[in-house]
Protein backbone atom coordinates (compact mmCIF):
# COMPACT_ATOMS: atom_id res chain seq x y z
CA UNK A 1 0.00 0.00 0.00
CA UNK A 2 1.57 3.01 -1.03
CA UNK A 3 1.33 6.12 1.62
CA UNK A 4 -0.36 9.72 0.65
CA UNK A 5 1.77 12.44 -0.33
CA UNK A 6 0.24 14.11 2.98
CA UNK A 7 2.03 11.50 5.03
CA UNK A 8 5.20 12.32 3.41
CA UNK A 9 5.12 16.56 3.19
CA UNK A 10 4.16 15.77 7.29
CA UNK A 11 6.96 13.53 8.04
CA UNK A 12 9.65 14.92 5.79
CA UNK A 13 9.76 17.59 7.90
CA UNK A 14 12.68 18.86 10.67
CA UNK A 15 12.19 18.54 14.21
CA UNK A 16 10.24 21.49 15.60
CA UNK A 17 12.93 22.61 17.65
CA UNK A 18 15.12 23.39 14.97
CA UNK A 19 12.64 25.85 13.90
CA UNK A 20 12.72 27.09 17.18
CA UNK A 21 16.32 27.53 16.87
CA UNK A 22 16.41 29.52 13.33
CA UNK A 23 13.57 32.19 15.11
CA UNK A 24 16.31 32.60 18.30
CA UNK A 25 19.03 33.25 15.69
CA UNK A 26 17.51 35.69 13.38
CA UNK A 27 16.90 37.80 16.61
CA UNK A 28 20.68 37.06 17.84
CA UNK A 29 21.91 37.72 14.18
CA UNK A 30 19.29 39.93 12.49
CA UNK A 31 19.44 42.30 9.34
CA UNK A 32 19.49 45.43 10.76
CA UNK A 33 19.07 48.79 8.56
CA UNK A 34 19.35 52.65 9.60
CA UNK A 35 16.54 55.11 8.55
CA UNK A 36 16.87 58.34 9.89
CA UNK A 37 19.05 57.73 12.80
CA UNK A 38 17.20 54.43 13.70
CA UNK A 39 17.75 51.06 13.73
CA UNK A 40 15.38 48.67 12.41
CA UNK A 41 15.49 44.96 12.64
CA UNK A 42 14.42 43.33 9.11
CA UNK A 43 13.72 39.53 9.59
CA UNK A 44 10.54 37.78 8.62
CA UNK A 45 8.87 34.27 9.45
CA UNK A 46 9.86 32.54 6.03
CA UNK A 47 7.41 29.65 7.28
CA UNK A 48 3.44 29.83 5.78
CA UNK A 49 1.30 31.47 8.66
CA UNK A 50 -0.65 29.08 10.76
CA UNK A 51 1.86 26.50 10.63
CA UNK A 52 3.14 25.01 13.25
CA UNK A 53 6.63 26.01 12.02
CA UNK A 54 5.42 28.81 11.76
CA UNK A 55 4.56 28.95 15.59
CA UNK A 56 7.68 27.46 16.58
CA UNK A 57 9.79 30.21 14.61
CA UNK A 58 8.21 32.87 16.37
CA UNK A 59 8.49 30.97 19.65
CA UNK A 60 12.00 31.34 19.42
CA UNK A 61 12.48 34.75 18.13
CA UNK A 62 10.31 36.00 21.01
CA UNK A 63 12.07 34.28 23.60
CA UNK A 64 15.35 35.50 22.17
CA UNK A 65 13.48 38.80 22.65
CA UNK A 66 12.47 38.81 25.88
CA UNK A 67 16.23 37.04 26.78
């Protein structure tokens, strides 16, 4: 019996915690850019909203931010 492609895009997946990881990082090492004296911090989710990668991603960033 051959499995659904849904069973493979589920499982191919990385561990959740290494999305968890990539948010804490792009706080720790963000793009930053200067527009008119201040300092903005350019990073984005690159993970589809309502996702839980999404979810984790942002996990980490904010607890990098509140770190």
């Amino acid at each position: 019996m051959a499995r659904s492609a849904f069973y493979y895009d589920k499982y191919s997946l990385p561990p959740l915690r290494n999305q968890f990881k990539a948010g804490y990082l792009a706080y720790k090492s963000p793009y930053l850019k200067r527009l008119n004296g201040a300092t903005i911090i350019v990073t984005a989710n690159p993970y589809p909203e309502g996702t839980m990668q999404h979810k984790e991603w942002q996990r980490g960033y904010d607890h990098a931010y509140f770190n």
